[in-house]
Protein backbone atom coordinates (compact mmCIF):
# COMPACT_ATOMS: atom_id res chain seq x y z
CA UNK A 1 -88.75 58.45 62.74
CA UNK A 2 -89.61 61.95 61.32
CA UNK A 3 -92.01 62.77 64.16
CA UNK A 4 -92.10 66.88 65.52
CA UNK A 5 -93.85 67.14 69.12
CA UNK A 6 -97.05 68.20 67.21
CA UNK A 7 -96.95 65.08 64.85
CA UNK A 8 -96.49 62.64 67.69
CA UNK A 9 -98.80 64.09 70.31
CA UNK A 10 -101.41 63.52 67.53
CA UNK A 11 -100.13 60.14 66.79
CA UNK A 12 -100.38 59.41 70.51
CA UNK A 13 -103.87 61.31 70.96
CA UNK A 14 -102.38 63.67 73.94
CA UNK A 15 -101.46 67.30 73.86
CA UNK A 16 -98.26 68.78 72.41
CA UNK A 17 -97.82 70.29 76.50
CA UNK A 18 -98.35 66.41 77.43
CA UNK A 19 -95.72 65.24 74.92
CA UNK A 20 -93.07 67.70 75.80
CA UNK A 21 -93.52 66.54 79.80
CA UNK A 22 -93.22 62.84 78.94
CA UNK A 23 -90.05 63.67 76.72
CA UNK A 24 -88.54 65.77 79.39
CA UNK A 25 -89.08 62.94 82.00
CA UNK A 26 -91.73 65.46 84.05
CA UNK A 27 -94.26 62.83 83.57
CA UNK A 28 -94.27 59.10 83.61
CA UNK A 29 -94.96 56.87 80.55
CA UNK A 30 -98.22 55.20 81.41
CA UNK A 31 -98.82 51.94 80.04
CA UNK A 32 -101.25 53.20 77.27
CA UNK A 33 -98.96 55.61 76.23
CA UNK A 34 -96.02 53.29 75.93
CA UNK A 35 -98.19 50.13 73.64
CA UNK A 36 -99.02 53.17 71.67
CA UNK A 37 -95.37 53.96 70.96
CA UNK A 38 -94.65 50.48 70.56
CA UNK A 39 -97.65 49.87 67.42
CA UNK A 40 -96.27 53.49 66.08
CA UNK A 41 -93.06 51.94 65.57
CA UNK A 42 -94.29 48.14 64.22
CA UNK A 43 -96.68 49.88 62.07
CA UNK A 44 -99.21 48.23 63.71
CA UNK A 45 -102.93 50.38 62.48
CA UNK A 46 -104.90 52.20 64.91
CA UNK A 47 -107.59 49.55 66.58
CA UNK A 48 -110.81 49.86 64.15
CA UNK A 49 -113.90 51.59 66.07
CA UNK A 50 -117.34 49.66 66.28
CA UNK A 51 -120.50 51.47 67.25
């Protein structure tokens, strides 16, 4: 998909650190994390933010 650690973490909204530990299986996946992944790869946009 083109992502580097830096690009996804943002795309995710976690740290680089946090991305590298969920690739290298140190940490678990949460659920939040995964339906994240999942939109990044439908394309779905980011949920709009109301005030």
């Amino acid at each position: 998909m083109g992502y580097t650690y830096e690009t996804a973490a943002a795309a995710l909204g976690i740290s680089r650190s946090g991305y590298a530990k969920l690739i290298s299986g140190e940490s678990p996946i949460d659920l939040r994390t995964a339906l994240a992944c999942a939109a990044i790869v439908k394309k779905i946009p980011p949920w709009p933010h109301t005030k």
